[in-house]
N, C-alpha and C. Protein backbone atom coordinates (compact mmCIF):
# COMPACT_ATOMS: atom_id res chain seq x y z
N UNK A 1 1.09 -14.42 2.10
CA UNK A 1 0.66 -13.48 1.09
C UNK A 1 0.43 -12.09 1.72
N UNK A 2 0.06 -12.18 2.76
CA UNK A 2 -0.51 -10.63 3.34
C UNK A 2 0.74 -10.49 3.78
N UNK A 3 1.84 -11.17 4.64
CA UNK A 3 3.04 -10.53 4.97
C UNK A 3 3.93 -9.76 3.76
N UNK A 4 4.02 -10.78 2.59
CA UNK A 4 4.67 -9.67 1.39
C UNK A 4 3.65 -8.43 0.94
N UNK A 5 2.83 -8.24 0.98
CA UNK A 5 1.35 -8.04 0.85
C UNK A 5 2.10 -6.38 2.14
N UNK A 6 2.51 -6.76 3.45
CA UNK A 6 2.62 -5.12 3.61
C UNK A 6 3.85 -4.92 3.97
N UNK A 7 4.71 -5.73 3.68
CA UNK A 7 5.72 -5.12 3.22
C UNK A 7 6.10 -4.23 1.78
N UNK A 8 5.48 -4.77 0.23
CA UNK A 8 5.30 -3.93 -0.40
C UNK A 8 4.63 -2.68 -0.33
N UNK A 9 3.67 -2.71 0.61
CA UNK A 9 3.29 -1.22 1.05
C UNK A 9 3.97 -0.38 1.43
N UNK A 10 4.84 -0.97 2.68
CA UNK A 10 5.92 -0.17 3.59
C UNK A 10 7.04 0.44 2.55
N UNK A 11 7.60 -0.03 1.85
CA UNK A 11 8.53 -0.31 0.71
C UNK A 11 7.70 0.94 -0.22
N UNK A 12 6.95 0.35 -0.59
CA UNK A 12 5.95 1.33 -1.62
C UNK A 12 5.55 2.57 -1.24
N UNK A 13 5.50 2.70 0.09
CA UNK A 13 5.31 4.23 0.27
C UNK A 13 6.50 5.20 0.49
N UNK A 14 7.68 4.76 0.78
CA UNK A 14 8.82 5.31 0.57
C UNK A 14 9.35 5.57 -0.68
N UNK A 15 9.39 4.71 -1.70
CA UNK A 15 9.67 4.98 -2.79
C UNK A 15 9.14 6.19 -3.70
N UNK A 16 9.19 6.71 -4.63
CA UNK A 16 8.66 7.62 -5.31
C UNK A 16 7.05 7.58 -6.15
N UNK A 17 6.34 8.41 -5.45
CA UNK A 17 5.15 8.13 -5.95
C UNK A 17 4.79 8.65 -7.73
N UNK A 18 5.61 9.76 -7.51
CA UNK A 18 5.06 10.73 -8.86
C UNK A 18 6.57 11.26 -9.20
N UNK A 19 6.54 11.95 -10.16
CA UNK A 19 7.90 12.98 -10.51
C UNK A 19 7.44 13.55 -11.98
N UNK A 20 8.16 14.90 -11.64
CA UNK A 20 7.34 15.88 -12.98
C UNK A 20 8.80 16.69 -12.82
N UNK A 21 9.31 16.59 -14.16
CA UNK A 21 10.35 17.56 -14.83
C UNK A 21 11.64 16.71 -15.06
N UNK A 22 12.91 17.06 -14.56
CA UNK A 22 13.76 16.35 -14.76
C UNK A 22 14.54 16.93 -16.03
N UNK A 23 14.08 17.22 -16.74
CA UNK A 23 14.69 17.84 -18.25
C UNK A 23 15.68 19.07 -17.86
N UNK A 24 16.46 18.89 -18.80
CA UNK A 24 17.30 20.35 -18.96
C UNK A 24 16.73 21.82 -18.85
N UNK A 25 16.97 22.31 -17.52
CA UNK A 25 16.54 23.78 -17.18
C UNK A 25 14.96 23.65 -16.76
N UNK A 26 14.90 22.35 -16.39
CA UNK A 26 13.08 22.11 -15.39
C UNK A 26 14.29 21.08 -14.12
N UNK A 27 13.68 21.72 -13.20
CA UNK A 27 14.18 20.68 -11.52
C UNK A 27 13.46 19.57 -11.77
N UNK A 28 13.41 18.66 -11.54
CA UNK A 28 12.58 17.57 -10.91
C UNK A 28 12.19 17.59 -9.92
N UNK A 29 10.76 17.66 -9.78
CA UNK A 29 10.32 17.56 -8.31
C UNK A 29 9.59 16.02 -8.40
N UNK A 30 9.83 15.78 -7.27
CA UNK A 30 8.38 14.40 -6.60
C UNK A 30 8.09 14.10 -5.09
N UNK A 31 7.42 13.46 -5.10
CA UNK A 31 7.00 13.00 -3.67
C UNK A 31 6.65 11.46 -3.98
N UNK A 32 6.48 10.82 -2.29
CA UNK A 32 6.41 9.61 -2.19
C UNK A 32 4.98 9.35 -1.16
N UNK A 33 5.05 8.21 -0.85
CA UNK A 33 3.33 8.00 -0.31
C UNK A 33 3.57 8.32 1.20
N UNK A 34 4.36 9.00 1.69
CA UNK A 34 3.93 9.62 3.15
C UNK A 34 3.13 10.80 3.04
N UNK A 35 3.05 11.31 1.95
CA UNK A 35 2.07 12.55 2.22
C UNK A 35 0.64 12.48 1.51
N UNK A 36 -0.23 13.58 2.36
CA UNK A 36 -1.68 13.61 1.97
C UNK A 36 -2.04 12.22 2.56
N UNK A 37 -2.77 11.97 1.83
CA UNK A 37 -3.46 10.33 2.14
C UNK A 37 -3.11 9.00 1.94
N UNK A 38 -1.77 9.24 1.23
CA UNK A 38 -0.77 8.47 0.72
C UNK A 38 -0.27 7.38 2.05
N UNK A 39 -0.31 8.33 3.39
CA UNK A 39 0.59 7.51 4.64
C UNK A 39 -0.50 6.73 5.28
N UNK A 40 -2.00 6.78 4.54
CA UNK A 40 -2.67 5.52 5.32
C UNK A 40 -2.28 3.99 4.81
N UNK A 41 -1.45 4.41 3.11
CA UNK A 41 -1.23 2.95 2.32
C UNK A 41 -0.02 3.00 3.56
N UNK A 42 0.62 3.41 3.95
CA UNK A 42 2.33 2.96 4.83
C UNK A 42 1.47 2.23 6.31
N UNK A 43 0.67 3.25 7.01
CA UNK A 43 0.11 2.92 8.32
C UNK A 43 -0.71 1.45 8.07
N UNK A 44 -1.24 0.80 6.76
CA UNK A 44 -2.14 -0.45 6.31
C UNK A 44 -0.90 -1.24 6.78
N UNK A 45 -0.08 -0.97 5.67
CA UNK A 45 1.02 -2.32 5.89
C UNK A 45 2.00 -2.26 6.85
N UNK A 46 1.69 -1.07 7.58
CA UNK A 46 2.84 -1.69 9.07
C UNK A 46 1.79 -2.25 10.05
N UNK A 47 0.10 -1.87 10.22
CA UNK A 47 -0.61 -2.57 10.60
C UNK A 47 -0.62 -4.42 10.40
N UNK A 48 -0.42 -4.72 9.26
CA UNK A 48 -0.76 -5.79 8.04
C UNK A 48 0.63 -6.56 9.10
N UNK A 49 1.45 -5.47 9.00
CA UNK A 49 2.37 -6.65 9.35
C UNK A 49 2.76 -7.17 11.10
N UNK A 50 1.78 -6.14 12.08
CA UNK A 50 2.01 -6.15 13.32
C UNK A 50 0.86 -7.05 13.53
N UNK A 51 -0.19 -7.28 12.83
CA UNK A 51 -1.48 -8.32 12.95
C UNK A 51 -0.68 -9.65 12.65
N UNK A 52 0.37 -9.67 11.93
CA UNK A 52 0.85 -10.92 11.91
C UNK A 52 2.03 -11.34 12.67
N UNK A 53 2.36 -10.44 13.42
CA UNK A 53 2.89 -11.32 14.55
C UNK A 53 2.67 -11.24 15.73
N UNK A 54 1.22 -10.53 16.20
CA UNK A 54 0.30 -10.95 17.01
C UNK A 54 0.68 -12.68 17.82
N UNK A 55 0.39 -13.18 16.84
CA UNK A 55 0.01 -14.49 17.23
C UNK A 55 1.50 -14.80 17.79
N UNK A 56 2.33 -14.44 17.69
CA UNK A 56 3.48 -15.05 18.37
C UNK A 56 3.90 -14.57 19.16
N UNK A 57 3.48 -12.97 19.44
CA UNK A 57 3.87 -12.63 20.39
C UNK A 57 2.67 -13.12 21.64
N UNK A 58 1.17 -13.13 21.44
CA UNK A 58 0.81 -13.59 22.02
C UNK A 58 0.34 -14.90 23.06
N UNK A 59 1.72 -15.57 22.17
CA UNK A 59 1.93 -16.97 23.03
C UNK A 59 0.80 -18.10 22.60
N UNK A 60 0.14 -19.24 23.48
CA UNK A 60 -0.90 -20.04 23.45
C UNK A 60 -2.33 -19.28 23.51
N UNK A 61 -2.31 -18.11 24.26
CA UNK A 61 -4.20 -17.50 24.24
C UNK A 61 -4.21 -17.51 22.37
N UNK A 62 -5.62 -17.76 22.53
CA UNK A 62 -6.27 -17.71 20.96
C UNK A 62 -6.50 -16.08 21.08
N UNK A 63 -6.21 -15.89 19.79
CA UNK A 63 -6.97 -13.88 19.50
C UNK A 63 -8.11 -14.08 18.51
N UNK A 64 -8.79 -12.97 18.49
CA UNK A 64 -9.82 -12.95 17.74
C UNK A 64 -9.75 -11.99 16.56
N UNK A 65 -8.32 -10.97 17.03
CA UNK A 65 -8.13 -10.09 16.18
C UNK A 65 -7.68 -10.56 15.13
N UNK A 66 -6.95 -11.44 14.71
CA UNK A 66 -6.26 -12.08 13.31
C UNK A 66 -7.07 -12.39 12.76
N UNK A 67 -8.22 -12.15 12.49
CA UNK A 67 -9.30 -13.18 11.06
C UNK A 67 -9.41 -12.28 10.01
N UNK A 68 -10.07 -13.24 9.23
CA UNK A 68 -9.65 -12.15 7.46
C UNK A 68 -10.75 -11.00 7.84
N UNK A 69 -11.70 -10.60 8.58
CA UNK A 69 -12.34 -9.60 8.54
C UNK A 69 -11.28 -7.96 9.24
N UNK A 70 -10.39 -8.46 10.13
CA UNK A 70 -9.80 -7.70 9.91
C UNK A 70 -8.63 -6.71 9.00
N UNK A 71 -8.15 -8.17 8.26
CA UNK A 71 -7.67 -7.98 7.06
C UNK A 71 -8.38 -7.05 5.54
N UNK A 72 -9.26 -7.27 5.87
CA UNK A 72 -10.33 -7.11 4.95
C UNK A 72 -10.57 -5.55 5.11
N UNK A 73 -10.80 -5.19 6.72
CA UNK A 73 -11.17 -3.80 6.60
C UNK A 73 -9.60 -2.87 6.16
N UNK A 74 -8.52 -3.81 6.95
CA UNK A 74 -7.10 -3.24 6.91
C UNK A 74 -7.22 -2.48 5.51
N UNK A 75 -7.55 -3.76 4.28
CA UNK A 75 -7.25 -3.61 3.07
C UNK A 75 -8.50 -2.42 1.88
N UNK A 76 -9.36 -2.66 2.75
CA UNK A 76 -10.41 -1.50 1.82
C UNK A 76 -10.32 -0.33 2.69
N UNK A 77 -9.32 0.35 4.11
CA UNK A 77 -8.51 1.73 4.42
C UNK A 77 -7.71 1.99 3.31
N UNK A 78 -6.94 0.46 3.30
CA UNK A 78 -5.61 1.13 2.42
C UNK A 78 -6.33 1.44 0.79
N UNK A 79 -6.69 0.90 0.29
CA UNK A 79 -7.69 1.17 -1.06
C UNK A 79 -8.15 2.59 -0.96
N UNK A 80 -8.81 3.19 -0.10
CA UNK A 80 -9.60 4.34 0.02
C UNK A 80 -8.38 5.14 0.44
N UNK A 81 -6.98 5.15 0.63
CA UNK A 81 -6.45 5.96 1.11
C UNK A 81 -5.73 6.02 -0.34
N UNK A 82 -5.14 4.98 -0.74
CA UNK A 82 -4.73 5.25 -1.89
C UNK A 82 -5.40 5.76 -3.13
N UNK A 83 -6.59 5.37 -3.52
CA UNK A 83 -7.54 5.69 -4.68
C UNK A 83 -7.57 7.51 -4.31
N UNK A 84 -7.54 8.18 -3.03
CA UNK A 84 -7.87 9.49 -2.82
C UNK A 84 -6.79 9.98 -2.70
N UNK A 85 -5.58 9.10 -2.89
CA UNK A 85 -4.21 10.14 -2.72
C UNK A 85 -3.98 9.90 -5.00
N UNK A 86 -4.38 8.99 -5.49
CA UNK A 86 -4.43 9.36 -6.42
C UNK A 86 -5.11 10.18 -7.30
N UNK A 87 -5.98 10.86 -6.49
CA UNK A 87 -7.13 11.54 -7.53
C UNK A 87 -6.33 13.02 -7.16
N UNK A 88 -6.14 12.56 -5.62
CA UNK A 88 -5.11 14.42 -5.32
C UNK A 88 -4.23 14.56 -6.43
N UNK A 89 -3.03 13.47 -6.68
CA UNK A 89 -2.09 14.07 -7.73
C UNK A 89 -2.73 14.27 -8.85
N UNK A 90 -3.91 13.63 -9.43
CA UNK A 90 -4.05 13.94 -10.85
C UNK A 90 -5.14 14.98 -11.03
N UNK A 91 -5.31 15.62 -10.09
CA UNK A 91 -6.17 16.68 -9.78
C UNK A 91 -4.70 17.89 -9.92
N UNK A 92 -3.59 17.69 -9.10
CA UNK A 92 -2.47 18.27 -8.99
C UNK A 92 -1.97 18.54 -10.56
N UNK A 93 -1.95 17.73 -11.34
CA UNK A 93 -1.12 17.29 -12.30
C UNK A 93 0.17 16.99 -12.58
N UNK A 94 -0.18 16.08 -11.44
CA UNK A 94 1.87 15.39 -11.03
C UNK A 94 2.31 14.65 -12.15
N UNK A 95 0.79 13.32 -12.55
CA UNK A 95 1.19 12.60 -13.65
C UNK A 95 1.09 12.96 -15.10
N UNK A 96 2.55 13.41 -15.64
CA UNK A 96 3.00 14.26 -17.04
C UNK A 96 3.90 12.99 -17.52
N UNK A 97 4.01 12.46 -18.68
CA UNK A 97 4.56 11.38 -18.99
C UNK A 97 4.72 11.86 -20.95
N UNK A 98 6.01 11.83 -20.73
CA UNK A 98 6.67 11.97 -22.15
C UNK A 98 6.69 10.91 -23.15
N UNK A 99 7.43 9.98 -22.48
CA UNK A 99 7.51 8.65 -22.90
C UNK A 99 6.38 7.68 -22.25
N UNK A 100 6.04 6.08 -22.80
CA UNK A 100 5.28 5.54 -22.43
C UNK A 100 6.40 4.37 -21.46
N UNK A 101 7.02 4.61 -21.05
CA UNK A 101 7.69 4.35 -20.05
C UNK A 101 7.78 4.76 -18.83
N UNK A 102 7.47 5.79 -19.07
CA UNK A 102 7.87 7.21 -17.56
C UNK A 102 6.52 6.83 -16.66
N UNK A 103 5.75 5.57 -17.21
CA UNK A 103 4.39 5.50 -16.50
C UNK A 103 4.77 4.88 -15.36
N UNK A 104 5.89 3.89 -15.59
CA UNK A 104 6.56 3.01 -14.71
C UNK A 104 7.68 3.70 -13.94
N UNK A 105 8.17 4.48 -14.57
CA UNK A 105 9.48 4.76 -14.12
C UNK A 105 9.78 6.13 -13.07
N UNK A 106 8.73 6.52 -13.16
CA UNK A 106 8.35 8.00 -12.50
C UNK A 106 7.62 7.83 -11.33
N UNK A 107 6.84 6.63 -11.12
CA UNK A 107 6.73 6.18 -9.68
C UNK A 107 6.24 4.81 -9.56
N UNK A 108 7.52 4.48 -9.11
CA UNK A 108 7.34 2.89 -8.90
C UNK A 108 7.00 2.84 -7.55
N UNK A 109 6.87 3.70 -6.61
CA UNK A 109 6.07 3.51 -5.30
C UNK A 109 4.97 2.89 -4.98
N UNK A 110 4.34 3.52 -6.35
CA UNK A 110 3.12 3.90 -6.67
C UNK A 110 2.21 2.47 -6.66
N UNK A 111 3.39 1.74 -7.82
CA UNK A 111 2.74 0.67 -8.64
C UNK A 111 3.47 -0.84 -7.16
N UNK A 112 4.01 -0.20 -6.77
CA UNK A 112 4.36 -1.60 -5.47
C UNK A 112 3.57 -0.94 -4.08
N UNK A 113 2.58 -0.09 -4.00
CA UNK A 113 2.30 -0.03 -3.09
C UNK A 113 0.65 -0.96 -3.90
N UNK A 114 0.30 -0.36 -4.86
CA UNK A 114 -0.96 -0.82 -5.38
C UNK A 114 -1.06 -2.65 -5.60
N UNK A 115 0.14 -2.89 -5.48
CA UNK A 115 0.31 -4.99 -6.15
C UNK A 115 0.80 -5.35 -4.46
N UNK A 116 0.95 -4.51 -3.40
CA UNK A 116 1.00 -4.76 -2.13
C UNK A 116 -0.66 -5.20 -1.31
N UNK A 117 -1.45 -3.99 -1.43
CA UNK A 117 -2.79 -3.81 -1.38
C UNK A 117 -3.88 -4.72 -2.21
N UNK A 118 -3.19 -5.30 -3.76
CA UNK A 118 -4.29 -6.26 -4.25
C UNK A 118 -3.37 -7.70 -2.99
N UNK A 119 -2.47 -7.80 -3.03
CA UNK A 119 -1.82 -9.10 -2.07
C UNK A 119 -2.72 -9.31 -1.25
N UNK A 120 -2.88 -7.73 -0.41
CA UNK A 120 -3.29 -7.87 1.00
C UNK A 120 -4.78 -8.64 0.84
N UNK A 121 -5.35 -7.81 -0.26
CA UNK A 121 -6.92 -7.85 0.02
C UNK A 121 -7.46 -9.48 -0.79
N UNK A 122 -5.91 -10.01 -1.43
CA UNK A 122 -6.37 -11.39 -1.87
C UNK A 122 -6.02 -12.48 -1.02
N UNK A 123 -5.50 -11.85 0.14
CA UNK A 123 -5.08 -12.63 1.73
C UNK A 123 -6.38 -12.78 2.17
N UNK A 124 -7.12 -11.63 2.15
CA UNK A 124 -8.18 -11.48 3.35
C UNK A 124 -9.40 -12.50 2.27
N UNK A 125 -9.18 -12.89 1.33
CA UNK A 125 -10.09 -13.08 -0.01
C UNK A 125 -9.86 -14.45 0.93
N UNK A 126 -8.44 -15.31 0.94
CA UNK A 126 -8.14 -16.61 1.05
C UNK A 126 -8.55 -16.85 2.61
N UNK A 127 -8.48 -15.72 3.32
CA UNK A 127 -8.68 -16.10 4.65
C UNK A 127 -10.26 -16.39 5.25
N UNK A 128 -11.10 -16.05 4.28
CA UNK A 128 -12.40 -16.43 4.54
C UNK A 128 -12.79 -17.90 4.08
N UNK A 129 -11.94 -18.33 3.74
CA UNK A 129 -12.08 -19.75 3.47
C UNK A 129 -11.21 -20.74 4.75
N UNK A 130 -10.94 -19.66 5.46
CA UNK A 130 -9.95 -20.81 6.55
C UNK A 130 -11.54 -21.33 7.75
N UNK A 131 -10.82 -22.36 8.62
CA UNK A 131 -11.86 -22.92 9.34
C UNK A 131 -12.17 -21.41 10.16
N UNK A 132 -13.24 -21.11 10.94
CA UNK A 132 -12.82 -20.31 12.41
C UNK A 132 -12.38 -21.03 13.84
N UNK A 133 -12.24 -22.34 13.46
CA UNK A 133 -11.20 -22.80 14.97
C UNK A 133 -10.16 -23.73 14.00
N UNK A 134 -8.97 -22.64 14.09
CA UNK A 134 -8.05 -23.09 13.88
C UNK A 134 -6.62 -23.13 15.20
């Protein structure tokens, strides 16, 4: 779960976060989640996903770094990075929506970086239920 979990992040922050215009005789502009505070949701899930193969690269030693508490903090960075890169655009007024479609369609970055981040943080949810000697 946390591996799809930051890969939709990684994925999600490349993609298009916002987009405003597009119409006849307006440019379209947008951006995607590398900028502003947007690249801590990208830096969560390439974290998210180097914590998970820790363990294999680290052979037989046990780590201490893989437990859901690290997951946990991974996932309330990426929350606080994203919740404050969204208040920037709508402070900006990136999100303009004509249709009730364009909610989806104007940044789907947006919405797979955010169902990446609930993954992650319902990993770290499941991982407090694992033994601690596993």
């Amino acid at each position: 779960m946390a591996a799809l979990g930051g890969v939709l992040m990684v994925v999600g922050s490349v993609l298009p976060w916002w987009q405003v215009g597009g119409t006849p005789g307006i440019t379209a502009e947008s951006g995607n989640g590398l900028a502003g505070s947007g690249i801590l949701v990208f830096l969560v899930g390439i974290a998210t996903l180097a914590l998970l193969a820790l363990p294999y690269a680290a052979g037989d030693r046990p780590l201490g770094l893989d437990r859901w508490l690290t997951f946990a903090i991974l996932a309330v960075a990426g929350w606080i990075g994203f919740a404050w890169r969204v208040v920037e655009l709508l402070m900006a007024g990136a999100f303009q929506f004509t249709t009730p479609a364009e909610v989806l369609t104007n940044g789907p970055g947006l919405w797979l970086a955010a169902i990446g981040l609930a993954l992650l943080s319902r990993a770290a949810y499941v991982m407090t239920r694992e033994s601690a000697y596993r």
